[in-house]
C-alpha atoms as a PDB file:
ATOM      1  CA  UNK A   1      99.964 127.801   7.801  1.00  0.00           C
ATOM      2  CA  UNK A   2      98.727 129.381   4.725  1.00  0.00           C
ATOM      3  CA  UNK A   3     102.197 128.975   2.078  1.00  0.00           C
ATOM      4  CA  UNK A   4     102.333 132.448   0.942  1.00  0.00           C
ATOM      5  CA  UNK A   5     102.281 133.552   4.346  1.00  0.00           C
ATOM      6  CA  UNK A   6     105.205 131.074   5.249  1.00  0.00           C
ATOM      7  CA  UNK A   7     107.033 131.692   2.422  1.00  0.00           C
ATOM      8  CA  UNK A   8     106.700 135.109   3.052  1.00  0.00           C
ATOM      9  CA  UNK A   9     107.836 134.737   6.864  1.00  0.00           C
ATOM     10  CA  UNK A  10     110.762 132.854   5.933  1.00  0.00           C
ATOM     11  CA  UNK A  11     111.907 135.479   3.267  1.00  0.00           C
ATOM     12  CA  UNK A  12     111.736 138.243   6.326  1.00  0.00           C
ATOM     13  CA  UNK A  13     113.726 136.126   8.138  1.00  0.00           C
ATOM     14  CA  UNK A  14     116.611 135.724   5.870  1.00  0.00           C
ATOM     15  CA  UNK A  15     116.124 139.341   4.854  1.00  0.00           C
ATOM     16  CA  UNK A  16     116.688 140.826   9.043  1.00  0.00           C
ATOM     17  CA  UNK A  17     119.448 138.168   9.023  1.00  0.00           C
ATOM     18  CA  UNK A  18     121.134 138.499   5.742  1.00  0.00           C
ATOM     19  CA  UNK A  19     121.155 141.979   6.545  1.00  0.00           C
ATOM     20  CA  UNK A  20     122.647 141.978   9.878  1.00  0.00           C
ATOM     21  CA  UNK A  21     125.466 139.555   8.773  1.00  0.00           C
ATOM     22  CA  UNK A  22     125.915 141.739   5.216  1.00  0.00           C
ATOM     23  CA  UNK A  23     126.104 144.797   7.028  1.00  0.00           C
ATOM     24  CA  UNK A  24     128.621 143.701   9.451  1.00  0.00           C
ATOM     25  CA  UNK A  25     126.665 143.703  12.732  1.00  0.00           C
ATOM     26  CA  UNK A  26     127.135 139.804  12.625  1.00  0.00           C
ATOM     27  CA  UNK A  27     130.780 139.204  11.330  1.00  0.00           C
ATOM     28  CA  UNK A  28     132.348 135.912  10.030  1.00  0.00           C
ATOM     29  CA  UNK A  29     133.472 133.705  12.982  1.00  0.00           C
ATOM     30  CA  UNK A  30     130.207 134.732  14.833  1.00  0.00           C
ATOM     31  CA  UNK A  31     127.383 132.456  15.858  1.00  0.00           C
ATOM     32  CA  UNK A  32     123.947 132.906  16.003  1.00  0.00           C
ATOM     33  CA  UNK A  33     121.560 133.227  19.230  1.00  0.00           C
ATOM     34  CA  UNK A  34     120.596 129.517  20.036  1.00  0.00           C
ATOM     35  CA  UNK A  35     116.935 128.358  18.217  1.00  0.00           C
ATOM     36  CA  UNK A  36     115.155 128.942  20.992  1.00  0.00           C
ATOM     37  CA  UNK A  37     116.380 132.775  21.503  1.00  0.00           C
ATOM     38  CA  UNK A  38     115.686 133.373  17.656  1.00  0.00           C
ATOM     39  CA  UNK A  39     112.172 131.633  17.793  1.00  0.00           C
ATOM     40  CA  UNK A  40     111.428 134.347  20.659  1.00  0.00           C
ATOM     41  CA  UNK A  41     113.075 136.970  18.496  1.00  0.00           C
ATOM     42  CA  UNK A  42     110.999 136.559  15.321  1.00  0.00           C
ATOM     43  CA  UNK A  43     107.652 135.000  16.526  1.00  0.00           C
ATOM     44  CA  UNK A  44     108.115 132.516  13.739  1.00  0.00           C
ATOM     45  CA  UNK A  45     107.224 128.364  14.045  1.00  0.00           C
ATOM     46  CA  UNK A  46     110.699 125.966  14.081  1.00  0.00           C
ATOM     47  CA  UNK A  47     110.026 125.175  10.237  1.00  0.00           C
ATOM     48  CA  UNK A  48     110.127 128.886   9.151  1.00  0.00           C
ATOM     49  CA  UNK A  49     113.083 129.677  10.917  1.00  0.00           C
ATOM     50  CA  UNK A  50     114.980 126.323   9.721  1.00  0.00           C
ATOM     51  CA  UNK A  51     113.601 127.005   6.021  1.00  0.00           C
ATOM     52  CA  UNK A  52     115.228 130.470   6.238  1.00  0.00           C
ATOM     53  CA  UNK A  53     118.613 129.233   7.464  1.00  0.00           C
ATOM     54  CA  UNK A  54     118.878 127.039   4.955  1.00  0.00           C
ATOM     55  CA  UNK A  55     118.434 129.400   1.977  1.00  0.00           C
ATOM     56  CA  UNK A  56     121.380 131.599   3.965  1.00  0.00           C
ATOM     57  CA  UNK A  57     123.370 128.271   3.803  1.00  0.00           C
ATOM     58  CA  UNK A  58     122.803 127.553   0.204  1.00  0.00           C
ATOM     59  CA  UNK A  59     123.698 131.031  -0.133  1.00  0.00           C
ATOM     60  CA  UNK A  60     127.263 130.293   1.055  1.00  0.00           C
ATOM     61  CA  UNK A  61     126.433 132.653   4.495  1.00  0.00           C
ATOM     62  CA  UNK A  62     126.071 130.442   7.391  1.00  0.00           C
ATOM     63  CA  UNK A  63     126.977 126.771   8.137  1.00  0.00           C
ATOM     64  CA  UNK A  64     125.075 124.721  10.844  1.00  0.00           C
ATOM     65  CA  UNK A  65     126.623 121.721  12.516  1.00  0.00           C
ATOM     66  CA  UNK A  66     125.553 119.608  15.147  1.00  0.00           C
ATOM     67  CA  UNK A  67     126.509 120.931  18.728  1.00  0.00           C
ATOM     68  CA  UNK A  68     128.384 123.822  17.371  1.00  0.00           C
ATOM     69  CA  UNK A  69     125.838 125.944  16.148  1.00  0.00           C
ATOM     70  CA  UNK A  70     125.328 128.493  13.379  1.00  0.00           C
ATOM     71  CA  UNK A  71     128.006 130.368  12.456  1.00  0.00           C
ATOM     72  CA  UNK A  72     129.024 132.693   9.761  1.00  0.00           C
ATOM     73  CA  UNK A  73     130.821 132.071   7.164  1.00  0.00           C
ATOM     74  CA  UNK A  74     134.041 133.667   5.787  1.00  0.00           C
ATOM     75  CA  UNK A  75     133.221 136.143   3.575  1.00  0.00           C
ATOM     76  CA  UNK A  76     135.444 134.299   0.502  1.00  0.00           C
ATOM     77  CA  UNK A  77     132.395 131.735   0.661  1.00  0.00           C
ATOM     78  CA  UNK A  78     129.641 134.107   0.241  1.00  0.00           C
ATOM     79  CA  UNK A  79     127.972 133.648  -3.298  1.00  0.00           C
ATOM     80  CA  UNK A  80     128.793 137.710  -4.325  1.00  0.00           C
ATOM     81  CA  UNK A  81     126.932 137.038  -7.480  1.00  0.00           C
ATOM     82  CA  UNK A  82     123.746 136.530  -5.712  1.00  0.00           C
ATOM     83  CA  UNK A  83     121.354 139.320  -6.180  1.00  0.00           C
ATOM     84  CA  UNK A  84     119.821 139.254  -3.013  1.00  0.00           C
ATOM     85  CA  UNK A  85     123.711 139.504  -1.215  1.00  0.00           C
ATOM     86  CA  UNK A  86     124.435 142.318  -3.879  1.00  0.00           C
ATOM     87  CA  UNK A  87     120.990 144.286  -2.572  1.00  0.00           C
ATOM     88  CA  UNK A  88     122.122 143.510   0.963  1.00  0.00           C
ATOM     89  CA  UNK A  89     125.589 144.994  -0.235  1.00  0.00           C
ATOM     90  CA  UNK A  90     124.112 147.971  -1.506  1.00  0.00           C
ATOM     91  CA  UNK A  91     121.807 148.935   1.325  1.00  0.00           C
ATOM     92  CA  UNK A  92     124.635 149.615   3.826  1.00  0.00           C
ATOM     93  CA  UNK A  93     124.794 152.228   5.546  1.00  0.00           C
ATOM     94  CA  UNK A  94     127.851 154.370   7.394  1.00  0.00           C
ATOM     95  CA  UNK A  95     131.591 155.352   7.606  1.00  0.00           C
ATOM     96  CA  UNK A  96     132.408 151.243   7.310  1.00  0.00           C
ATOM     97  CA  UNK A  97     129.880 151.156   4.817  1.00  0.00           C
ATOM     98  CA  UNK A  98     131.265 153.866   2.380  1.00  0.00           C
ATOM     99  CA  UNK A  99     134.848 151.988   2.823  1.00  0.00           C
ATOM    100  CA  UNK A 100     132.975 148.982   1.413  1.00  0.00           C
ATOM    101  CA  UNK A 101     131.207 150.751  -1.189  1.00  0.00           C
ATOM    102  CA  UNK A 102     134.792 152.258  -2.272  1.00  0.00           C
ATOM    103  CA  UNK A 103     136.152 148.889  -2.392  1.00  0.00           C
ATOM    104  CA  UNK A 104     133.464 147.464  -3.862  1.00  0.00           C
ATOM    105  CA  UNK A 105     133.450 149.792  -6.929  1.00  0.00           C
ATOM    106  CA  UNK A 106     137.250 149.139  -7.624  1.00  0.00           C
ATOM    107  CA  UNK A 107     136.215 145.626  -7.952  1.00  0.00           C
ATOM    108  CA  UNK A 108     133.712 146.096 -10.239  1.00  0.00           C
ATOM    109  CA  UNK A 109     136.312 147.874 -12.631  1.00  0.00           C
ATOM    110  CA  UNK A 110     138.730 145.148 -12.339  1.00  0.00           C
ATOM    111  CA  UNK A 111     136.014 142.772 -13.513  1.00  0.00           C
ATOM    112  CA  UNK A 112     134.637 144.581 -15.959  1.00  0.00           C
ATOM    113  CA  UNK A 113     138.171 145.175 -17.489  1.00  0.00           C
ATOM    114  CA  UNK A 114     138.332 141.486 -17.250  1.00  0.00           C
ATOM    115  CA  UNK A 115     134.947 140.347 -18.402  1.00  0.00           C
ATOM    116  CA  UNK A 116     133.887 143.191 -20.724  1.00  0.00           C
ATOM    117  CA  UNK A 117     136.272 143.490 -23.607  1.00  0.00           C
ATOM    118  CA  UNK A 118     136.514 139.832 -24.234  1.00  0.00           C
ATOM    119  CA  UNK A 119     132.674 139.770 -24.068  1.00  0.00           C
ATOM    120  CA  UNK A 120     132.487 142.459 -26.347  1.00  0.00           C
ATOM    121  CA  UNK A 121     134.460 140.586 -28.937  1.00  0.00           C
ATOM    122  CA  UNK A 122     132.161 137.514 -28.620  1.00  0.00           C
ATOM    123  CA  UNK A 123     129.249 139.474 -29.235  1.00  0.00           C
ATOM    124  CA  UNK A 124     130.869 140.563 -32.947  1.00  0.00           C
ATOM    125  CA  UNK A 125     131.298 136.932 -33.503  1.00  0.00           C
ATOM    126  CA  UNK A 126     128.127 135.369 -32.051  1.00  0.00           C
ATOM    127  CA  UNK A 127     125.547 138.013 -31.593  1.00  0.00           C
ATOM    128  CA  UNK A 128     122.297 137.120 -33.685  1.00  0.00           C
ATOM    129  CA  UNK A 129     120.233 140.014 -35.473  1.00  0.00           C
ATOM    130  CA  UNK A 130     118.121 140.222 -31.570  1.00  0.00           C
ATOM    131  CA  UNK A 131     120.661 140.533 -30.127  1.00  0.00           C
ATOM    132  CA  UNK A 132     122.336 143.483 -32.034  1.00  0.00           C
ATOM    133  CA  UNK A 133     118.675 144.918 -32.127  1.00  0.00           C
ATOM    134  CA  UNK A 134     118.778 145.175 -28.155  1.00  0.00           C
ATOM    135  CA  UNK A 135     122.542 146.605 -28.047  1.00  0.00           C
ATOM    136  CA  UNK A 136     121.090 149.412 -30.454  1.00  0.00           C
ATOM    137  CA  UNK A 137     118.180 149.611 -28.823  1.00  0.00           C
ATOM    138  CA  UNK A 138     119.510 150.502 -25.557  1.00  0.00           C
ATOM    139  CA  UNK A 139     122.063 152.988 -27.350  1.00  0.00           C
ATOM    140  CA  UNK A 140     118.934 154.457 -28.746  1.00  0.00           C
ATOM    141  CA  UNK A 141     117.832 155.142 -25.673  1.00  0.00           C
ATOM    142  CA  UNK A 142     120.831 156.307 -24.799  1.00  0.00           C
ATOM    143  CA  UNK A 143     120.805 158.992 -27.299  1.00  0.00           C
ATOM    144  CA  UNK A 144     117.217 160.093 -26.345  1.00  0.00           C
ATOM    145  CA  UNK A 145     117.711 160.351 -22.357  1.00  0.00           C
ATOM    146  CA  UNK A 146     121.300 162.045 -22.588  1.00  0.00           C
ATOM    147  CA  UNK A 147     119.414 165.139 -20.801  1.00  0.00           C
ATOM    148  CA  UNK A 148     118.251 163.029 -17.951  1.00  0.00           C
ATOM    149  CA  UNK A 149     121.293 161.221 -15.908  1.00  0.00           C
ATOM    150  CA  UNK A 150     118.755 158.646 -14.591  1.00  0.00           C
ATOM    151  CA  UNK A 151     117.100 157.628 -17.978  1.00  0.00           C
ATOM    152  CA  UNK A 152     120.861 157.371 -19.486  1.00  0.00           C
ATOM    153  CA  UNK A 153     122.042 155.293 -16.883  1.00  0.00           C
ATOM    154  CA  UNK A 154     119.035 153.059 -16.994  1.00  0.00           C
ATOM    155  CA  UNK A 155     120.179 152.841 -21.215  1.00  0.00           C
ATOM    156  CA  UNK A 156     123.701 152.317 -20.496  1.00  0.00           C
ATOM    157  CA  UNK A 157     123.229 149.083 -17.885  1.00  0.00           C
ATOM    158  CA  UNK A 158     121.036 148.076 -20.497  1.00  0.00           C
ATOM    159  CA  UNK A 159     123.380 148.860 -23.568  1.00  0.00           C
ATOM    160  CA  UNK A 160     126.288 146.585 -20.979  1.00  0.00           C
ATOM    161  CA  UNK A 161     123.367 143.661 -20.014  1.00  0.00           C
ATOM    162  CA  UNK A 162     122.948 143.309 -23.961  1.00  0.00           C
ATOM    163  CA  UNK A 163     126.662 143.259 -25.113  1.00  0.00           C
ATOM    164  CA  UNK A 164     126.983 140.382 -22.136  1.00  0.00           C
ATOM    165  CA  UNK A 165     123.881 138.539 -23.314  1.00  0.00           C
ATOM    166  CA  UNK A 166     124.948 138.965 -27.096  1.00  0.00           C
ATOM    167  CA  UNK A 167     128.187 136.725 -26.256  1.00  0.00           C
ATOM    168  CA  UNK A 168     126.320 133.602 -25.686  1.00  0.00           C
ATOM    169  CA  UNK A 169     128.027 132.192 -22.666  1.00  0.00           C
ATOM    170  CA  UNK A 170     126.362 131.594 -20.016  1.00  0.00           C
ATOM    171  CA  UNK A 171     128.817 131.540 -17.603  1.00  0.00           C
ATOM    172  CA  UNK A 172     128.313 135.372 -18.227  1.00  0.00           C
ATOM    173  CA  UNK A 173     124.798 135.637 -17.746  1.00  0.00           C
ATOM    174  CA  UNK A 174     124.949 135.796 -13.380  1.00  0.00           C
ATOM    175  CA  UNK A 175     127.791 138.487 -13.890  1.00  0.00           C
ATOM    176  CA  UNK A 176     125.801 140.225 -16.303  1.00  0.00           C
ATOM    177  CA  UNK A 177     123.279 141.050 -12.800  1.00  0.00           C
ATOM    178  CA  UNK A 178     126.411 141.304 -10.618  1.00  0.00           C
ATOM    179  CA  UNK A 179     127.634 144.262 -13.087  1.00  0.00           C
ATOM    180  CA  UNK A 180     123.941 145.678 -13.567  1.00  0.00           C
ATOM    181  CA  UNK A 181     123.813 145.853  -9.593  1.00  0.00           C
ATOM    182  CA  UNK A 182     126.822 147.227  -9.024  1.00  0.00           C
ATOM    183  CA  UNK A 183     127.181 149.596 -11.890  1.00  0.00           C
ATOM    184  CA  UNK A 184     124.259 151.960 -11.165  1.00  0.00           C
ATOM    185  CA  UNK A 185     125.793 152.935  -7.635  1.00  0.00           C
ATOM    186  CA  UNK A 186     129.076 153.490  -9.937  1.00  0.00           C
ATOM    187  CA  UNK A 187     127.529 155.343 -12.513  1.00  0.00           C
ATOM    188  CA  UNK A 188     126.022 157.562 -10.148  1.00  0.00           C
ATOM    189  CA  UNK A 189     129.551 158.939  -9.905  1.00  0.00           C
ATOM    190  CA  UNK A 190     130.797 158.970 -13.399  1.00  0.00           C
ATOM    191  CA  UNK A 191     127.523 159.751 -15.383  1.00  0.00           C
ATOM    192  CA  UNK A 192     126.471 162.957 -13.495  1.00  0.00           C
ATOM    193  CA  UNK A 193     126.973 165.215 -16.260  1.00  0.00           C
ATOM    194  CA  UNK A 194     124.562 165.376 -19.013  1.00  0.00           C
ATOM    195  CA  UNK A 195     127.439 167.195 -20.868  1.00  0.00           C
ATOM    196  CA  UNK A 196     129.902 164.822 -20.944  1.00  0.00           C
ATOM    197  CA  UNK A 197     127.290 162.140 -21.901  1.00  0.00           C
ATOM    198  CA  UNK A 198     126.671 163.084 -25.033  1.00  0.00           C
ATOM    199  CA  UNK A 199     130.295 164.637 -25.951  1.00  0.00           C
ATOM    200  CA  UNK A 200     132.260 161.675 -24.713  1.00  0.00           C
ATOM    201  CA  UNK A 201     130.709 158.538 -23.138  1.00  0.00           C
ATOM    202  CA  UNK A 202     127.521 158.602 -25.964  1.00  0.00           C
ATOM    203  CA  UNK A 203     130.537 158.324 -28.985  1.00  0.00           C
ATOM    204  CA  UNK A 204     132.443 155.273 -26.633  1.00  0.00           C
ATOM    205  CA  UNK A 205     129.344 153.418 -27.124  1.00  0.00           C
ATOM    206  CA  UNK A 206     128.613 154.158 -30.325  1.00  0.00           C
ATOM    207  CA  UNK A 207     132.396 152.823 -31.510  1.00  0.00           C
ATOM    208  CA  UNK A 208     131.183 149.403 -29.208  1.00  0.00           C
ATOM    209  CA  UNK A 209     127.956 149.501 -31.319  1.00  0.00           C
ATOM    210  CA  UNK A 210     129.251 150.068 -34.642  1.00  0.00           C
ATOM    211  CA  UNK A 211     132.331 147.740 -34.056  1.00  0.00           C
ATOM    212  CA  UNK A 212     129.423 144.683 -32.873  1.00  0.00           C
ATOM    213  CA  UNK A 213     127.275 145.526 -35.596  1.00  0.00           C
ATOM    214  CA  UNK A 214     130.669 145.141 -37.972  1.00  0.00           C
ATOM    215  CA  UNK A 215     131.421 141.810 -36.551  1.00  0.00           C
ATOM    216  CA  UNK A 216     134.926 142.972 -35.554  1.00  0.00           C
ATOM    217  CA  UNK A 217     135.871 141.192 -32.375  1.00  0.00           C
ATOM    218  CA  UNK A 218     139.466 143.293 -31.766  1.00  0.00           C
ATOM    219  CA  UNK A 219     137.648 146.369 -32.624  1.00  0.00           C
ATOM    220  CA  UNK A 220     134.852 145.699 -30.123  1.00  0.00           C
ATOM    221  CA  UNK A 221     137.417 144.483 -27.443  1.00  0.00           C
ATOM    222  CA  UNK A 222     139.509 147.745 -27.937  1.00  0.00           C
ATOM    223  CA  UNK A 223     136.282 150.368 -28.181  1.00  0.00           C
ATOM    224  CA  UNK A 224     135.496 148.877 -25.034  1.00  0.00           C
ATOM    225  CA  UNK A 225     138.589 149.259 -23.301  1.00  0.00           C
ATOM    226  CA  UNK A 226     138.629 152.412 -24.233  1.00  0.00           C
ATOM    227  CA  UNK A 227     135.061 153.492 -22.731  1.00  0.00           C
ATOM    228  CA  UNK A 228     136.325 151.761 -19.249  1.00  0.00           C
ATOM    229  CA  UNK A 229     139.462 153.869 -19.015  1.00  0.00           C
ATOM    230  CA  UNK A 230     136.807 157.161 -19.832  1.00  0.00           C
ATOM    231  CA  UNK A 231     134.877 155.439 -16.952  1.00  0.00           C
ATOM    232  CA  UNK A 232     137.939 155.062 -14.567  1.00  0.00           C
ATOM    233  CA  UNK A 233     138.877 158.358 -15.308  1.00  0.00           C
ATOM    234  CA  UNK A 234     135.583 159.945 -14.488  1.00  0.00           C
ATOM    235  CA  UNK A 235     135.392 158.189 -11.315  1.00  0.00           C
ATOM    236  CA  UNK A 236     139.105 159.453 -10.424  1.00  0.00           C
ATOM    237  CA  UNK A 237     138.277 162.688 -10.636  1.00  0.00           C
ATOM    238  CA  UNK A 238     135.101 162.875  -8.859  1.00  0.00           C
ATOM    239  CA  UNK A 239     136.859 161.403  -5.737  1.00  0.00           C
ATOM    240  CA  UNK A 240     139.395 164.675  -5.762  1.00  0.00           C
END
């Protein structure tokens, strides 16, 4: 078999099934169909469907033993930083799904509350002249798409991805495209308002900026705590 076309068959597979187990139709505790009932089910050869079981095992989502079977994994094993589990996240649908979402989003804050500031500060101490050149880049283009909500919310995951990057650890660097994921469904809340862009969440960032640029850790730590209680705030009062 041609290996793009494998490769491509396998990456179906674990798609359907990532899915399906992401989504909740297959819940932890469950086990798969037998081989032989998913061989019939996807029309793929033995190695294809192995191949794509494994990458949902080294993605902390199933475990295969001997006799047993396939089974799903408790969700506290899942690798949540992945970004194919965070598209699978993001892609479902329905009443459970919205109660997900909703969780999901006050996680987010709590890391980014977590993460953010102290990032933030390293980036005042560490940050190299690229890397303040992308955090005011991406305020830049902050400043020039205030009128559109989707070109300043592509700016501000940018302006976020930057201050993470500028902090040189990376330890950060998988959280930095946890956040990105996540944040774009939350800023689809909280940055609705052209309006309130550019009066209030356009001068948070700039205090971040100017506070990086200064190479004032507590300043940056603080500017940014202050942006993520505007953010919380936002998103409290579009859920009334």
């Amino acid at each position: 078999m041609d290996k793009t076309l494998k490769r491509n068959l396998r990456e179906q597979i674990v798609d359907v099934i990532g899915s399906d187990i992401v989504s909740g139709r297959l819940k932890p505790g469950d086990l798969l169909p037998s081989e032989e009932v998913l061989l019939e089910r996807y029309s793929v050869s033995r190695t294809v469907l192995r191949e794509a079981l494994n990458v949902l095992a080294g993605k902390g989502i199933l475990d295969a033993r001997p006799r047993r079977g396939t089974m799903v994994r408790p969700r506290s094993e899942w690798n949540q930083l992945d970004p194919v589990v965070l598209a699978w996240r993001g892609r479902a649908k329905g009443s459970q799904a919205k109660q997900e979402n909703d969780r999901r989003t006050d996680q987010l804050m709590e890391v980014r509350r977590i993460v953010e500031p102290g990032a933030a500060a390293l980036a005042a101490q560490r940050g190299t002249d690229k890397d303040f050149a992308a955090i005011k880049q991406a305020y830049d283009a902050m400043e020039r798409g205030s009128d559109s909500p989707d070109a300043f919310m592509e700016a501000d995951l940018a302006f976020h991805v930057a201050c993470l990057h500028a902090s040189k650890n990376d330890y950060l660097s998988p959280i930095a495209h946890a956040i990105r994921t996540e944040m774009m469904a939350s800023l689809r809340i909280t940055n609705r308002d052209p309006k309130l862009n550019r009066s209030i969440s356009l001068p948070l960032h700039r205090a971040i900026l100017d506070a990086i640029l200064a190479r004032d850790p507590e300043g940056a730590a603080e500017a940014m705590r202050r942006h993520l209680d505007d953010t919380e705030r936002r998103r409290a009062q579009s859920q009334r």
